[in-house]
Protein backbone atom coordinates (compact mmCIF):
# COMPACT_ATOMS: atom_id res chain seq x y z
CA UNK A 1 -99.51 -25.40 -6.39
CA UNK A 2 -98.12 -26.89 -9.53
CA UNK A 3 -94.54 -25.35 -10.51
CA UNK A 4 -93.27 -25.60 -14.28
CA UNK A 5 -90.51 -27.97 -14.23
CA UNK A 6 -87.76 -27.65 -16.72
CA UNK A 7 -87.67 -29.33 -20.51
CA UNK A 8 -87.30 -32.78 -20.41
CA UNK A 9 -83.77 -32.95 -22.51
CA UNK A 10 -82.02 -30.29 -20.07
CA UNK A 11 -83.23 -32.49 -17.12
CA UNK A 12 -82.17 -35.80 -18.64
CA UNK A 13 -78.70 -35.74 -16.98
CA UNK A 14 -77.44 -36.11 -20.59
CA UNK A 15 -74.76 -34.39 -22.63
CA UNK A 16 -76.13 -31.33 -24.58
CA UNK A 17 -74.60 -30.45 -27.64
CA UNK A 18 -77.18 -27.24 -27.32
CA UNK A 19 -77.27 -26.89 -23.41
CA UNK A 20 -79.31 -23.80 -23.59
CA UNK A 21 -77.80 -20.34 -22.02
CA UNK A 22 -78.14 -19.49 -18.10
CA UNK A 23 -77.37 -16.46 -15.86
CA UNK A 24 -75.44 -16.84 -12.04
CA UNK A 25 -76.47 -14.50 -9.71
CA UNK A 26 -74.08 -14.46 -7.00
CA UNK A 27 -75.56 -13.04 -3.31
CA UNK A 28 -72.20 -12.91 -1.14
CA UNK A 29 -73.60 -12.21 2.38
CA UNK A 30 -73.77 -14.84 5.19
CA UNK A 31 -74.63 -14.88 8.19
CA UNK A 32 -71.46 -16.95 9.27
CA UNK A 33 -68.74 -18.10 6.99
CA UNK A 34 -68.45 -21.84 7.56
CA UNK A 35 -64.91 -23.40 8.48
CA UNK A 36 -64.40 -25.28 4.65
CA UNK A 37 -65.81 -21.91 2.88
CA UNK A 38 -63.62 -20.63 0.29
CA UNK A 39 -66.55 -19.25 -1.73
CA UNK A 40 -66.66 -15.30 -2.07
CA UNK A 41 -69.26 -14.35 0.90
CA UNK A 42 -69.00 -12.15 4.02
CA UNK A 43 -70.55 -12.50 7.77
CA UNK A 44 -72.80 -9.31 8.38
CA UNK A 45 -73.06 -6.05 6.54
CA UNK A 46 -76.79 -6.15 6.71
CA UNK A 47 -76.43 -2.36 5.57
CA UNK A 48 -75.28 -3.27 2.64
CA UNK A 49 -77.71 -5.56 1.42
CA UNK A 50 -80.47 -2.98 0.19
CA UNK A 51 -77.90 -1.14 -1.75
CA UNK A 52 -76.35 -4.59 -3.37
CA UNK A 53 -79.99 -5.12 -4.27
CA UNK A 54 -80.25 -2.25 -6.47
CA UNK A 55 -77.38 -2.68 -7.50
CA UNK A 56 -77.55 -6.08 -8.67
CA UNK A 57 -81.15 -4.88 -10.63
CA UNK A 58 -79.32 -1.76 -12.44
CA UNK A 59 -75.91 -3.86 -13.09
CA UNK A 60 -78.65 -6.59 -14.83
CA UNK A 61 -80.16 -3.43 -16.79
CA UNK A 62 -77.35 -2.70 -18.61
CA UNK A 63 -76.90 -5.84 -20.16
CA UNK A 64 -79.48 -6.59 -22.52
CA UNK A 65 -79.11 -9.30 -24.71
CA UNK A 66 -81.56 -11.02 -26.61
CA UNK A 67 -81.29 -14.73 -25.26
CA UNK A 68 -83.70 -16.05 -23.25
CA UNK A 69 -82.10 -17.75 -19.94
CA UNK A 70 -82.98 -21.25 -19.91
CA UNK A 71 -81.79 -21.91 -16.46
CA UNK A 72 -81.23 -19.21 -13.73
CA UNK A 73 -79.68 -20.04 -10.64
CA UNK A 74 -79.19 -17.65 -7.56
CA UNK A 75 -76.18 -18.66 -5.10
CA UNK A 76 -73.82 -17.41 -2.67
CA UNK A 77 -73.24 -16.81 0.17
CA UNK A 78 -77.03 -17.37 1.65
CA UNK A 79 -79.44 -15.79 -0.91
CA UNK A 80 -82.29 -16.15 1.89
CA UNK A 81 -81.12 -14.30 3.88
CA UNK A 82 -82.48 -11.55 1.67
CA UNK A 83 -86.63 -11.57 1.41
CA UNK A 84 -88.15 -13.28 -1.06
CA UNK A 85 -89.71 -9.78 -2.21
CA UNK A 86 -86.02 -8.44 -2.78
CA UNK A 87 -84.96 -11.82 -4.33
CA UNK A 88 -88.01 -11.66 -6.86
CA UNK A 89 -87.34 -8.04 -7.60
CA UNK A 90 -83.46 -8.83 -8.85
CA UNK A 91 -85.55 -12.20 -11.13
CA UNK A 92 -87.82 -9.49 -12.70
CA UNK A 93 -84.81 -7.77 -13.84
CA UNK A 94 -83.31 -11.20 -15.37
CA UNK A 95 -86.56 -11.79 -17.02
CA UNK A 96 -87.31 -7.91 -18.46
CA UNK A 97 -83.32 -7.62 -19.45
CA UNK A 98 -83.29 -10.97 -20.81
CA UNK A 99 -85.41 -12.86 -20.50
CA UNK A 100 -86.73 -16.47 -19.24
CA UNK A 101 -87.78 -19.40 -20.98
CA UNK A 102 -90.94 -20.73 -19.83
CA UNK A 103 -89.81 -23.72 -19.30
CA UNK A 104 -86.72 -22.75 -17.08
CA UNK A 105 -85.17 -23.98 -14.29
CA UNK A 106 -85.18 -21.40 -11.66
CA UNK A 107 -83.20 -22.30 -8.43
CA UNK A 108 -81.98 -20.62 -5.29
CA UNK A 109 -79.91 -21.66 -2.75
CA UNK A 110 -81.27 -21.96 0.97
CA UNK A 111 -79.77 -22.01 4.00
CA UNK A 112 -81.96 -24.20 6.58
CA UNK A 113 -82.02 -21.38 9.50
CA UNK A 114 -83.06 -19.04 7.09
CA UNK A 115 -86.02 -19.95 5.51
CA UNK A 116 -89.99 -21.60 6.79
CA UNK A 117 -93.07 -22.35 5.02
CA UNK A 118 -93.95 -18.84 4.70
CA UNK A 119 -90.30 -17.94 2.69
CA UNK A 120 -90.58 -21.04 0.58
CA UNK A 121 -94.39 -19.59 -0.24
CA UNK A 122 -92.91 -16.11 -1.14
CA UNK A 123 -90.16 -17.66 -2.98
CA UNK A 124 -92.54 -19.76 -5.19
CA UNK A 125 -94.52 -16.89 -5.47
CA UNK A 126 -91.81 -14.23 -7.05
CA UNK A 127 -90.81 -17.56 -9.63
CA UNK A 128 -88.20 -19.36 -8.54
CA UNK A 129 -89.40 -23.54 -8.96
CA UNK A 130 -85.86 -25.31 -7.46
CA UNK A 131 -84.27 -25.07 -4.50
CA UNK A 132 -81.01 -25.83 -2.64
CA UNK A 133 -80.78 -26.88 0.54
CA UNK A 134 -77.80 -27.01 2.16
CA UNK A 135 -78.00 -29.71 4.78
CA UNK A 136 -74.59 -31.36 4.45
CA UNK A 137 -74.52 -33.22 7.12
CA UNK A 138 -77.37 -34.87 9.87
CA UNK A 139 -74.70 -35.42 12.71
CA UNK A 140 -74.16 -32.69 15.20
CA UNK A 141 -70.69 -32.99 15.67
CA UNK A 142 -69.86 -32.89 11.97
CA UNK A 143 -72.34 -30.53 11.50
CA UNK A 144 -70.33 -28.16 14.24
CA UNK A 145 -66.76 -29.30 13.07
CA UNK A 146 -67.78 -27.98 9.78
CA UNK A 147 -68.93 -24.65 11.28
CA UNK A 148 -72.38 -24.56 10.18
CA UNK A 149 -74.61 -22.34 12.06
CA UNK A 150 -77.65 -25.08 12.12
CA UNK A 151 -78.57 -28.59 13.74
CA UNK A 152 -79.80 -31.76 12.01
CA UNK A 153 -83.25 -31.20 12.95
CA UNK A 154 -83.37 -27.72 11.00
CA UNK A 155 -82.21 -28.92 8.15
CA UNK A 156 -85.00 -31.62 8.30
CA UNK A 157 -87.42 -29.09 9.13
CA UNK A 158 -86.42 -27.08 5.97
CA UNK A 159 -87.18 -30.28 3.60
CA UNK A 160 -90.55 -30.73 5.29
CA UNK A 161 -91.67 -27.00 5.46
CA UNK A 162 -90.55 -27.00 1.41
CA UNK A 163 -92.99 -29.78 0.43
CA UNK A 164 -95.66 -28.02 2.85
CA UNK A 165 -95.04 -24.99 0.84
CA UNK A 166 -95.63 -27.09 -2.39
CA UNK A 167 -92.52 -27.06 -3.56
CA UNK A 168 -91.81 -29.63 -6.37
CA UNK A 169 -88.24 -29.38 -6.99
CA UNK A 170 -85.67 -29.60 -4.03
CA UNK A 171 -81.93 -30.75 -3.53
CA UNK A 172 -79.77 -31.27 -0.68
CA UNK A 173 -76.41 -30.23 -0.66
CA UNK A 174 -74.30 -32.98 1.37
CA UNK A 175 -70.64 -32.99 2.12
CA UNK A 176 -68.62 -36.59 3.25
CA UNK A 177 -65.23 -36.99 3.77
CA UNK A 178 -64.38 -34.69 6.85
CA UNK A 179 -61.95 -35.53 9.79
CA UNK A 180 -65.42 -35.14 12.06
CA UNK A 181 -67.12 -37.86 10.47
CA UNK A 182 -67.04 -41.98 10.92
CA UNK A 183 -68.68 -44.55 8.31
CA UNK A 184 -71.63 -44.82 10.60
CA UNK A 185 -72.35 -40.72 10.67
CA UNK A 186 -71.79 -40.74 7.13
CA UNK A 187 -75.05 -44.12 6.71
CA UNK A 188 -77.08 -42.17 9.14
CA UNK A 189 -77.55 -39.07 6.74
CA UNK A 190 -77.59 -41.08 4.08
CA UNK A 191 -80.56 -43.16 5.69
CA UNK A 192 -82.33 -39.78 6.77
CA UNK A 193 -81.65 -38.23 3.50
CA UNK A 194 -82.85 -40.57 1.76
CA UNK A 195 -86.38 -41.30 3.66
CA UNK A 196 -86.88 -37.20 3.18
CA UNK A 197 -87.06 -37.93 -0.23
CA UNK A 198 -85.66 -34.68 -1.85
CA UNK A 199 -86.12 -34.61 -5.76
CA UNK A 200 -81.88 -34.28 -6.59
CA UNK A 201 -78.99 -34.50 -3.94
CA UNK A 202 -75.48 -33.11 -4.40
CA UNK A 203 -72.58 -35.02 -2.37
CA UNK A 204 -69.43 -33.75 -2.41
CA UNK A 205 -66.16 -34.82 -1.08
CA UNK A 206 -64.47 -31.88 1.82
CA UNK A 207 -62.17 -30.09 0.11
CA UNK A 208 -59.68 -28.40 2.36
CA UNK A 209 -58.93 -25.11 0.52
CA UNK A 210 -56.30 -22.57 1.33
CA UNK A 211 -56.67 -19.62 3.20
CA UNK A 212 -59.96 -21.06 4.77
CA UNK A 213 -60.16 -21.83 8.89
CA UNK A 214 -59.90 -25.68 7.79
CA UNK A 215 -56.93 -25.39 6.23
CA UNK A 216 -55.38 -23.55 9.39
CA UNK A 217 -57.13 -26.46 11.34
CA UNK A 218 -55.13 -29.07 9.81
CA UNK A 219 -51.94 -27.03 9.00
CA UNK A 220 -51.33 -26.32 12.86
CA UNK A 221 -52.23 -30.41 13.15
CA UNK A 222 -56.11 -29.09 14.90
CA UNK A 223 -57.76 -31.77 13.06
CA UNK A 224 -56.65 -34.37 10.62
CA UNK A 225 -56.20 -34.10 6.90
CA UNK A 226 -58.90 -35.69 4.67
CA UNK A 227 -58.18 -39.03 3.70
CA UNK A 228 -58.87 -39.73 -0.06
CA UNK A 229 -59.10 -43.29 0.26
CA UNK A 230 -61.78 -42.91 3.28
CA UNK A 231 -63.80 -40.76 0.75
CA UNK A 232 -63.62 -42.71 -1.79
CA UNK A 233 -65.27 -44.92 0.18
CA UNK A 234 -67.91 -43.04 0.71
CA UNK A 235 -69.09 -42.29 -2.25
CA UNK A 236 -69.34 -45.75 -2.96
CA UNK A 237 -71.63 -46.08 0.23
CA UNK A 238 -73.80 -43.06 -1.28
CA UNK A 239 -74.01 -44.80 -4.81
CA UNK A 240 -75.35 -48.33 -2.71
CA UNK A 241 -77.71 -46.14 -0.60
CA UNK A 242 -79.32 -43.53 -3.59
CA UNK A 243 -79.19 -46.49 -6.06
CA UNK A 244 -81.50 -48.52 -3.90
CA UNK A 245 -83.88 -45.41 -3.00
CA UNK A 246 -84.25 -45.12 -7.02
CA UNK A 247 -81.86 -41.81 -7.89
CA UNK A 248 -79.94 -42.14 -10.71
CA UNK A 249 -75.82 -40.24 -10.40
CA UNK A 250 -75.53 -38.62 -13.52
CA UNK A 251 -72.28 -36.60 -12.34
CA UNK A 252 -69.60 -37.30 -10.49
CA UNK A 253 -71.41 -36.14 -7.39
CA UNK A 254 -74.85 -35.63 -7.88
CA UNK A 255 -78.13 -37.86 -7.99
CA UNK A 256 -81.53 -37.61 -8.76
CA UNK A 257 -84.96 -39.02 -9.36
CA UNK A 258 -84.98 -39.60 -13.40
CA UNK A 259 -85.83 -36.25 -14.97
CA UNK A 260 -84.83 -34.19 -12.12
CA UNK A 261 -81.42 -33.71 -12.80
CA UNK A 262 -80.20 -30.19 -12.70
CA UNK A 263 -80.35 -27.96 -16.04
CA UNK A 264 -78.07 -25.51 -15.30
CA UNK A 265 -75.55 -27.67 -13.33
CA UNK A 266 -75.67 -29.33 -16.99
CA UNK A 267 -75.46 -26.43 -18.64
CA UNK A 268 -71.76 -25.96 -16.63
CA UNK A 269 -71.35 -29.58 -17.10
CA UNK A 270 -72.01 -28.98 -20.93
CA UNK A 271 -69.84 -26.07 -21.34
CA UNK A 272 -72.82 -24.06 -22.08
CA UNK A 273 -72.79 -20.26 -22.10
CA UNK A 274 -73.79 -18.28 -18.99
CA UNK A 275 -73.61 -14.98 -17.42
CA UNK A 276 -72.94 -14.35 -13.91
CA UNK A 277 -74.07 -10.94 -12.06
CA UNK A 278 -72.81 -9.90 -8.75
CA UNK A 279 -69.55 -9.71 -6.60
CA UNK A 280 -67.28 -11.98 -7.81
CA UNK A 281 -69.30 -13.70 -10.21
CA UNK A 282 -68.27 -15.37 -13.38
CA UNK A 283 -69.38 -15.40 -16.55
CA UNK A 284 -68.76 -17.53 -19.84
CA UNK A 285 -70.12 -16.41 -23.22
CA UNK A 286 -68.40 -17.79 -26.35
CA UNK A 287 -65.50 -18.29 -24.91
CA UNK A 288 -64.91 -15.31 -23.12
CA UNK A 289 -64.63 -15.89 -19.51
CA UNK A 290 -64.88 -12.82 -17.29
CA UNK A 291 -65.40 -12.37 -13.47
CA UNK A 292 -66.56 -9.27 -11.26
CA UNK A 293 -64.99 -7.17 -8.92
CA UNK A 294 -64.91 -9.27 -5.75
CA UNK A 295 -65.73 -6.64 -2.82
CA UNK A 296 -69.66 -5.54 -1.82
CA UNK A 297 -68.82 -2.58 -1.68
CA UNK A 298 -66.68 -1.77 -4.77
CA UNK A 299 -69.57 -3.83 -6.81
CA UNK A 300 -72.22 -1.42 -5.67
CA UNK A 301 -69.62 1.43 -6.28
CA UNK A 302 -68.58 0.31 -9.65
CA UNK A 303 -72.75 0.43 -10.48
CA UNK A 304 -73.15 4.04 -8.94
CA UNK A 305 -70.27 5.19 -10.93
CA UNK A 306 -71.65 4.00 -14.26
CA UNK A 307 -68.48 1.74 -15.06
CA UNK A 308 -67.95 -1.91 -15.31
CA UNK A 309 -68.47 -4.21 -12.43
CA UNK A 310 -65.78 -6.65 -14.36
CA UNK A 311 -62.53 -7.25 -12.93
CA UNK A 312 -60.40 -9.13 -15.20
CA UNK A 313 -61.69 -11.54 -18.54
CA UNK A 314 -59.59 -14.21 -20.54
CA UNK A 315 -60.25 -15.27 -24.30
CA UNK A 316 -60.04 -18.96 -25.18
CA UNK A 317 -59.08 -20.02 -28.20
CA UNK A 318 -60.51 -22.98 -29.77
CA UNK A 319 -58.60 -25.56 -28.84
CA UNK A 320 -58.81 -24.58 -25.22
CA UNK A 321 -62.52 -23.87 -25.74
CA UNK A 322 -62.58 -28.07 -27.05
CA UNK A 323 -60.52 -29.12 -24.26
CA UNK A 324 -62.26 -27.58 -21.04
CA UNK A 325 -65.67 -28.99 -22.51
CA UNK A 326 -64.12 -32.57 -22.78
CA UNK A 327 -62.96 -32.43 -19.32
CA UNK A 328 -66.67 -30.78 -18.34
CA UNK A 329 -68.25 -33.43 -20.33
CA UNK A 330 -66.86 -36.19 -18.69
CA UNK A 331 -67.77 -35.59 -15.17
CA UNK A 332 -71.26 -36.73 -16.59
CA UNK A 333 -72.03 -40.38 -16.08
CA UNK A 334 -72.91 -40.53 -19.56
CA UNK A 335 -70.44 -38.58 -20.93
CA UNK A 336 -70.31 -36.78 -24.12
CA UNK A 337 -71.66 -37.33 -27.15
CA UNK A 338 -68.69 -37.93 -29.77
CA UNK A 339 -71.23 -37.36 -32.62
CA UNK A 340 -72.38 -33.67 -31.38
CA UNK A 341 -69.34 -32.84 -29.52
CA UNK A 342 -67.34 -32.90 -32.92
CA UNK A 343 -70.08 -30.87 -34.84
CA UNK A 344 -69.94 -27.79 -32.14
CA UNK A 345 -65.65 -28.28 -31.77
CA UNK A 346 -65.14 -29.54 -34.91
CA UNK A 347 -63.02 -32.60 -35.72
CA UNK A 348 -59.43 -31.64 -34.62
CA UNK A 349 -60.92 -31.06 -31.21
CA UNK A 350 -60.92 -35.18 -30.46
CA UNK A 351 -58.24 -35.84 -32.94
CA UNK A 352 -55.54 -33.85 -31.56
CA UNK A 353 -56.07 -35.74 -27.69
CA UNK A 354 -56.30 -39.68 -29.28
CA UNK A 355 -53.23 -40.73 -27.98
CA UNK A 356 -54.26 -39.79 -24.55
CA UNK A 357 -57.91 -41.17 -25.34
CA UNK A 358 -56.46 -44.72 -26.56
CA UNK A 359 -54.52 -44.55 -23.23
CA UNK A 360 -56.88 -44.02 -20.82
CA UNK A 361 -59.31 -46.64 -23.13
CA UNK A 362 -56.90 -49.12 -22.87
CA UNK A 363 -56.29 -48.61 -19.10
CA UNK A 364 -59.93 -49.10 -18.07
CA UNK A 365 -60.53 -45.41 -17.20
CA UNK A 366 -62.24 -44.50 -20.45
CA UNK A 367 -64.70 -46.24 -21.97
CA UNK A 368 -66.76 -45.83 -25.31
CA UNK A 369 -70.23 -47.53 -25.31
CA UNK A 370 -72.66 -45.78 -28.23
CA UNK A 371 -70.74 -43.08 -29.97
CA UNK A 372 -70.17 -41.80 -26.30
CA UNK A 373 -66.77 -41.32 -24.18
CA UNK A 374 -67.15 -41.43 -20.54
CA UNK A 375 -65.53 -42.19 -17.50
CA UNK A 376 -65.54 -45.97 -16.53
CA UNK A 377 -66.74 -46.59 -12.56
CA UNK A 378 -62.68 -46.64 -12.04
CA UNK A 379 -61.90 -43.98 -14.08
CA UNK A 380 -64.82 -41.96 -12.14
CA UNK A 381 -62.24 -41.87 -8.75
CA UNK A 382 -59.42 -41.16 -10.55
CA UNK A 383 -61.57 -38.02 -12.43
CA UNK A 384 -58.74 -35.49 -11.91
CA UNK A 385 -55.74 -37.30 -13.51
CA UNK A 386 -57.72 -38.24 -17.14
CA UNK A 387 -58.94 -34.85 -17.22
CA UNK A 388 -55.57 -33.25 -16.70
CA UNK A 389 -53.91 -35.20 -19.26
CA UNK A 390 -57.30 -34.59 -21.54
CA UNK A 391 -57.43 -30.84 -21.18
């Protein structure tokens, strides 16, 4: 089977000074909430799925606007844990409502002990052409300290039965850095990883986030804190190992195979306008930022009643608008693009931050190399404090 793959320029990796215009659709249910989660998802409450279904379809009814999504991208939570028939009937409502480019990237997140041959089939089959799977680690005891529900050996299985499904497009999520994991655990999924040969692959440092199991974990002294020199470390190791097997890191944290970088990821990364659907979910559309009621149950409530699934919105002004897509823009290896990000912000936008800009140039953590500003390799570990002072 031969799956559309996204346009070229929105899979580049690159800077967009038109990144296109996605939709989020957030699925919160799991079927165990992992130890580092602090994502908006809930164990269980299977009864509630149907009803989120249809309410998910009537909520993306309502809001008809006439811009084709040019990436569409379906997280959670565990969005297979649904079928793919339910899945595919909430992406007809994107596409009738909306709309979808021909060309778009259509991804959805997969658990590995949720899904087979036969889901990846159905999957293709209702339209979506990327998928996520989160494998995060290929050691069993970081795999358990992390409190994910499957072993190393699913998660391989998962890969395989995706390319057996003819599936042309797949990530793997990956997470280094925990208090589980030595140098040598971290090589060995980056060896296995790598000889899988998935299409992208996101690796992100363990964040240990409040109000999550982790975070009770290490304040009771349970398990260690992360060390941010050990994972700095390893993300060098995963540059060595990716950079040999021919991806190319065009963010912070994420590699692919050249053209397979992710369009809507880039679309965030771009400062592009979205919206999201679903508990919790955020949304972004000229510079209004807005987020939905949190709670299952009060989203599908909310829907039955015929009012507003939104929660709570913020207006940027322009200056703020400039400022978060700088600090977006940066987290790309190439950064942005001086030339288009002063025609969409206007001039001010760059002017107002060149002290900081000469700074962080003359430090080594900036660099400019043709009519771009990016992150130098140092500047790329020390991400947080330029884009603070940027912002």
């Amino acid at each position: 089977m031969t799956i559309a793959i996204a346009a070229p320029a929105r899979r580049s990796g690159r800077w967009l000074e038109d990144p296109g215009f996605g939709v989020y659709v957030h699925i919160p249910f799991c079927l165990h909430r992992c130890h580092y989660c602090d994502f908006n998802t809930y164990e269980g409450q299977e009864e509630l799925h149907e009803r989120y279904v249809d309410a998910l379809i009537r909520d993306v009814e309502r809001n008809v606007v006439d811009r084709p999504a040019t990436s569409v991208f379906f997280g959670g939570g565990t969005p297979t844990l649904l079928a793919p028939r339910a899945l595919g009937s909430i992406l007809d409502a994107v596409r009738d409502s909306i709309g979808i480019a021909g060309d778009a990237e259509i991804t959805v997140e997969a658990n590995p002990e949720t899904v087979d041959a036969t889901a990846f089939e159905g999957l293709l089959g209702v339209g979506f052409n990327r998928f996520s799977v989160g494998v995060q680690s290929l050691v069993p005891r970081v795999l358990e300290g992390l409190g994910r529900t499957h072993g190393a050996d699913t998660a391989i299985d998962a890969l395989r039965a995706a390319r057996r499904a003819g599936v042309e497009d797949i990530n793997a999520d990956l997470i280094y850095g925990s208090p589980w994991e030595t140098d040598d655990d971290w090589r060995a999924t980056l060896a296995r990883i790598v000889d899988e040969g998935p299409d992208h692959v996101s690796a992100y440092a363990l964040t240990v986030e409040e109000s999550t199991p982790l975070a009770t974990m290490v304040a009771t002294g349970r398990v260690p804190n992360v060390d941010g020199d050990v994972q700095a470390a390893r993300h060098e190791v995963a540059e060595e190992f990716f950079g040999t097997a021919g991806y190319e890191r065009y963010e912070i944290s994420n590699w692919s195979h050249p053209g397979r970088a992710s369009a809507h990821n880039v679309l965030y990364w771009s400062a592009g306008d979205y919206l999201g659907f679903g508990a919790g979910a955020h949304g972004h559309v000229a510079g209004r930022r807005s987020w939905a009621t949190r709670l299952p149950r009060d989203f599908i409530a909310a829907v039955d009643g015929g009012t507003t699934t939104e929660s709570g919105y913020e207006r940027l002004d322009d200056d703020a608008r400039a400022g978060e897509a700088l600090i977006l823009g940066l987290r790309l290896a190439t950064g942005i693009d001086l030339a288009g990000f002063t025609r969409r912000f206007g001039p001010r936008a760059l002017e107002r931050r060149d002290e900081a800009i000469a700074r962080y140039l003359d430090s080594g953590l900036l660099e400019r190399a043709e009519n771009a500003l990016r992150l130098s390799g140092r500047g790329t570990m020390l991400a947080n404090e330029v884009q603070a002072a940027l912002l």
